[in-house]
Protein backbone atom coordinates (compact mmCIF):
# COMPACT_ATOMS: atom_id res chain seq x y z
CA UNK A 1 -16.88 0.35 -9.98
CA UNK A 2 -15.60 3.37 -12.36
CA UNK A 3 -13.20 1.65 -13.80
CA UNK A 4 -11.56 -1.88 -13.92
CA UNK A 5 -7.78 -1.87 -13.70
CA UNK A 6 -5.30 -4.60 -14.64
CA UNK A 7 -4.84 -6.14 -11.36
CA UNK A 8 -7.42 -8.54 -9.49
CA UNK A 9 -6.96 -7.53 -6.12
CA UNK A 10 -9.57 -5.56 -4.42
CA UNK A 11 -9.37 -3.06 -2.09
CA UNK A 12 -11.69 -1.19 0.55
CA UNK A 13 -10.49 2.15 2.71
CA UNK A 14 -12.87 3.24 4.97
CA UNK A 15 -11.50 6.98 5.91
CA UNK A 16 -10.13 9.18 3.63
CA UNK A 17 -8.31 11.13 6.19
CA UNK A 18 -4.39 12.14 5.21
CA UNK A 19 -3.52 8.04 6.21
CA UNK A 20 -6.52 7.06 4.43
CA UNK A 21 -5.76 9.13 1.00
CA UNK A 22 -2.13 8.35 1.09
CA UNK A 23 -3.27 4.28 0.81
CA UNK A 24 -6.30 5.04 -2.16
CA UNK A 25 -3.52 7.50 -3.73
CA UNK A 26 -0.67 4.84 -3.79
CA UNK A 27 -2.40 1.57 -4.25
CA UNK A 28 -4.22 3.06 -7.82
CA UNK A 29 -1.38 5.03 -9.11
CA UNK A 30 -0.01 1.06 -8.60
CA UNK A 31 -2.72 -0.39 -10.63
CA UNK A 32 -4.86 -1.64 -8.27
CA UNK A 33 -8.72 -1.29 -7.50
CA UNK A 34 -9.99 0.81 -4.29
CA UNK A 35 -13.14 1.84 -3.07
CA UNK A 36 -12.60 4.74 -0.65
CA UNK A 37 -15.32 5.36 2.31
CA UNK A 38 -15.54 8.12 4.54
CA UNK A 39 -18.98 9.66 6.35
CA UNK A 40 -17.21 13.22 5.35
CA UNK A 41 -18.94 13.76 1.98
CA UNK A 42 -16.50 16.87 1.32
CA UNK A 43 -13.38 13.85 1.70
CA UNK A 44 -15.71 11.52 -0.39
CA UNK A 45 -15.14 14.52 -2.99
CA UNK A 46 -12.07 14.99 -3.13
CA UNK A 47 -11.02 11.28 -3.94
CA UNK A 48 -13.96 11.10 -6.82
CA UNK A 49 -11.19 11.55 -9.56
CA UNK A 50 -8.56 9.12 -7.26
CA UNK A 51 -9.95 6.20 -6.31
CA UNK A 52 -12.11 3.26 -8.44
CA UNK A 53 -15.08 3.95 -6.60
CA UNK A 54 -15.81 6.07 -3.36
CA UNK A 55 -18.95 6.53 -1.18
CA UNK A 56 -20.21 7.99 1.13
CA UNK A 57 -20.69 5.46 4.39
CA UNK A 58 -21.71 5.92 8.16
CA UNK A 59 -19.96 2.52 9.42
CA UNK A 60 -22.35 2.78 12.55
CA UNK A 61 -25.00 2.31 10.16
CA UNK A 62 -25.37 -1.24 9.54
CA UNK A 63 -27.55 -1.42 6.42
CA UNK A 64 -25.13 1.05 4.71
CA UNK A 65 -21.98 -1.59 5.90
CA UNK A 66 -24.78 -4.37 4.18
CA UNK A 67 -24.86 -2.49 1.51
CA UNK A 68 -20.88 -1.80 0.33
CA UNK A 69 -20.23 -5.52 0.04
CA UNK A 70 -16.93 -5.77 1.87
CA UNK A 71 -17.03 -9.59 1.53
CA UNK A 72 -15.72 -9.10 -2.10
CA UNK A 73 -12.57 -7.42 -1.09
CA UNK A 74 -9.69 -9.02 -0.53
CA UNK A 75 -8.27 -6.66 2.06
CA UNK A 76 -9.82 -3.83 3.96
CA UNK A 77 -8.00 -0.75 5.16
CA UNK A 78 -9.62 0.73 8.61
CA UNK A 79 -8.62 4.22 7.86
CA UNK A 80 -10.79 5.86 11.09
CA UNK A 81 -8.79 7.96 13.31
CA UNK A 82 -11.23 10.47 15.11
CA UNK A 83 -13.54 7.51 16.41
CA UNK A 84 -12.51 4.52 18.27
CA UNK A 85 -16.09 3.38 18.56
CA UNK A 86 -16.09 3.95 14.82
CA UNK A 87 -13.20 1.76 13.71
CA UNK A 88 -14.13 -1.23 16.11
CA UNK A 89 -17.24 -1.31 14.31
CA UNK A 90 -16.07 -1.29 11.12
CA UNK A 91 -13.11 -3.76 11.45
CA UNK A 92 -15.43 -6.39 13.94
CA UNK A 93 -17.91 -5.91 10.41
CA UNK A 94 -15.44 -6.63 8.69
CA UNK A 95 -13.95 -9.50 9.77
CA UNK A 96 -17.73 -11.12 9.99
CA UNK A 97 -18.19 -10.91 6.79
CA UNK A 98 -15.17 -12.56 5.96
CA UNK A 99 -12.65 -10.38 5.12
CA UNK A 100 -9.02 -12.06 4.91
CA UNK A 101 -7.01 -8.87 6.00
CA UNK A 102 -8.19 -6.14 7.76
CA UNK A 103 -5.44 -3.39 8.79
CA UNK A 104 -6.89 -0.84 10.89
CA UNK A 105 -5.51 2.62 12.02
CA UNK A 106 -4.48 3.01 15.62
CA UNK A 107 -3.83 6.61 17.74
CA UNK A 108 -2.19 5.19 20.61
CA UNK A 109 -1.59 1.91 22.02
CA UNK A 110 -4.92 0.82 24.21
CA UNK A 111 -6.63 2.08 20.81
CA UNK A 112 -4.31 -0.25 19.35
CA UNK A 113 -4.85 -3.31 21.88
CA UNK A 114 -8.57 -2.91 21.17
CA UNK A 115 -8.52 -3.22 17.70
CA UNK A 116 -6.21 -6.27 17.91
CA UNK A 117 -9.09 -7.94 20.07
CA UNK A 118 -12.01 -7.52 18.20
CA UNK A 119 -10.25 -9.15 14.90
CA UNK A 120 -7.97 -7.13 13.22
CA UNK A 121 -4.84 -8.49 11.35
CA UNK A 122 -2.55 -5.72 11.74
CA UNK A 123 -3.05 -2.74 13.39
CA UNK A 124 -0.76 0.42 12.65
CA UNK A 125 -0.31 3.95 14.23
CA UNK A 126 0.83 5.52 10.87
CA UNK A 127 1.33 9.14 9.40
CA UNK A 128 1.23 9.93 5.86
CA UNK A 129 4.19 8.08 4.72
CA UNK A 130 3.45 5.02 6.74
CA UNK A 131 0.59 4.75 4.51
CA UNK A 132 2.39 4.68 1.31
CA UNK A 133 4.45 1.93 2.97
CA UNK A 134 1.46 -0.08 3.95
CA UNK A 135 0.04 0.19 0.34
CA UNK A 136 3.30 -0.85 -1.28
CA UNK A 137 3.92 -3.72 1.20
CA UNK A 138 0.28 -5.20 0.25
CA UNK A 139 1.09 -5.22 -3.55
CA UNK A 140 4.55 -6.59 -3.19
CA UNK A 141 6.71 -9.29 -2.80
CA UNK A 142 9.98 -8.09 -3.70
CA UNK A 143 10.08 -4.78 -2.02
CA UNK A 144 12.34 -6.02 1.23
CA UNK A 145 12.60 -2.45 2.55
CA UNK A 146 11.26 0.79 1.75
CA UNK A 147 11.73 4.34 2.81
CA UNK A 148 9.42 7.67 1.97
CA UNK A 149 11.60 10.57 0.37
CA UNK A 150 8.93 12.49 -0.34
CA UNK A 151 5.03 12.29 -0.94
CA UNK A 152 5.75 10.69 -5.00
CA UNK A 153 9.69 9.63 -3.93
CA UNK A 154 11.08 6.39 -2.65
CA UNK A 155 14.27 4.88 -2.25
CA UNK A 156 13.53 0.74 -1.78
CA UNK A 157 15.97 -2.40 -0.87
CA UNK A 158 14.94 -4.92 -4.04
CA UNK A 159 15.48 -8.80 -4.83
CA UNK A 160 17.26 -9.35 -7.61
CA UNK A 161 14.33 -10.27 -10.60
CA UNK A 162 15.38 -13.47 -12.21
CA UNK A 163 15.76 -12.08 -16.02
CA UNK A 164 18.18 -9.41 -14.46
CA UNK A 165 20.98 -12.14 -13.19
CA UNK A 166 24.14 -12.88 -15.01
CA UNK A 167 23.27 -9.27 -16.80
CA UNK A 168 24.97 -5.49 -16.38
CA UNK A 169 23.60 -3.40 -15.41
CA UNK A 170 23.53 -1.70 -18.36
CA UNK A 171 21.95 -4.70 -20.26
CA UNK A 172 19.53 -5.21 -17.71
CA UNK A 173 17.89 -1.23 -18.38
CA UNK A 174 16.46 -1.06 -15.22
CA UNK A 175 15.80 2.81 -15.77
CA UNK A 176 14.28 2.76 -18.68
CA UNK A 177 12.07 -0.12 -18.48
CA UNK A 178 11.05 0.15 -14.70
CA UNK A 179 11.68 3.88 -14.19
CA UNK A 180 13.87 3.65 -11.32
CA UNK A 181 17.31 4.23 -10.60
CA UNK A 182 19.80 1.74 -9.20
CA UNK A 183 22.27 3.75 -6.62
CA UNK A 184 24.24 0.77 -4.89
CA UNK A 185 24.47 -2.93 -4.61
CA UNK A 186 24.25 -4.87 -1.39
CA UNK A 187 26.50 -7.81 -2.03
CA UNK A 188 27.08 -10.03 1.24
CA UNK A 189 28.67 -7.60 3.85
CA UNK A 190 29.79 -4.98 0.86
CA UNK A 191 27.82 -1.58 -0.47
CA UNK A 192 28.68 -1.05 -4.03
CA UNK A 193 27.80 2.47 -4.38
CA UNK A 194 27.13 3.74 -7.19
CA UNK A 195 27.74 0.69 -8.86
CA UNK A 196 29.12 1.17 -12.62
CA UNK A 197 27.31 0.03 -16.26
CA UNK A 198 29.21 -3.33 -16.42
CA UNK A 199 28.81 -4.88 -13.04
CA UNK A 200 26.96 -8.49 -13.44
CA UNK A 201 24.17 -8.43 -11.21
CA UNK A 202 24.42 -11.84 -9.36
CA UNK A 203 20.75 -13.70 -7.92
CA UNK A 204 21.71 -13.22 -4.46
CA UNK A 205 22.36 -9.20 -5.28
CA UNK A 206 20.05 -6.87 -3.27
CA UNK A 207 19.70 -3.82 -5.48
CA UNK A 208 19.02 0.10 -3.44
CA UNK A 209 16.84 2.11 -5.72
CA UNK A 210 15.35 5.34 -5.91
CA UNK A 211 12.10 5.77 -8.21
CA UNK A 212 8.83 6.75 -7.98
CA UNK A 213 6.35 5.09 -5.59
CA UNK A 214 3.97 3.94 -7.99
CA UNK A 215 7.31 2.45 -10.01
CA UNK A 216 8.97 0.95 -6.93
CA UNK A 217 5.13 -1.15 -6.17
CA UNK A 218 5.27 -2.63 -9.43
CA UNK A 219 8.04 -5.02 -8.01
CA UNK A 220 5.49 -7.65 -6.79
């Protein structure tokens, strides 16, 4: 690969359609590894300066799928939406070489039925913004809910970190270490909206924030 970034966990994206760039996009900006795959060698292209690594790869052609390893990734992202043929191959390859996770991309529910029985995990019929949510719910823990504002924008539903209990708010600095703003505080049945300086933040808190994506994945 290009580069190594600081976290361990690999990923593979085969298509680097708008789903498939959305996932490479997020997960790196997050810290992570991707390869990104597509048989387009103009989309291949474009994600050259994005992702870890990219290639270009004909998943009907089985020495090529040989070739890319996907046995050393951890979880592989089935990105194919103009061939069904296309991402059954790839995900049944997949999943024969060993592959933990595979997620595949869906365009309608027999699509989705079909990829369910030849091995995939999880199976999603996403847009854009679904992917961002699929690449932030892969690197976290603590994210309990998350909602696209816009392409770099989130607002997310948070655990309460353990360093951050019996603190403020303001002692805690959540904006200027993290980068992301608290807006209200789910405490039992009550909204504390927009929740002032001094409030202790209590460990079974749920904090609503609004930061960047790549901020708001950091909360694994």
């Amino acid at each position: 690969m290009k580069r190594k970034l600081k976290n361990n966990k690999q990923f593979a994206v085969i298509g680097l359609g708008r789903f498939g760039r959305a996932v490479v996009e997020t997960l790196v900006a997050s810290g992570y590894d991707v390869m990104g795959c597509d048989k387009n060698m103009e989309a291949v292209k474009q994600m050259e300066h994005i992702a870890t690594d990219v290639m270009q790869l004909d998943v009907m052609n089985e020495d090529a799928m040989q070739y890319i390893g996907l046995n050393n990734f951890d979880v592989v992202i089935v990105a194919i939406g103009e061939s069904l043929e296309a991402s059954i191959m790839a995900t049944m390859y997949a999943k024969e070489k060993g592959v933990k996770t595979v997620i595949a991309k869906a365009i309608g529910t027999p699509q989705k039925k079909l990829l369910e029985k030849v091995g995939a995990d999880k199976v999603l019929m996403p847009e854009r913004d679904s992917g961002q949510r699929l690449a932030i719910s892969l690197v976290t823990s603590n994210v309990l809910e998350y909602i696209t504002v816009s392409d770099k924008f989130g607002i997310a539903e948070i655990g309460v970190v353990d360093k951050w209990v019996d603190k403020t708010l303001q002692d805690a600095n959540i904006r200027a270490k993290y980068g992301i703003n608290v807006v209200a505080i789910k405490r039992g049945s009550d909204v504390i909206v927009t929740p002032p300086p001094d409030i202790k933040i209590l460990e079974t808190d749920t904090l609503v924030v609004i930061g960047e994506n790549a901020n708001i994945a950091k909360f694994s």
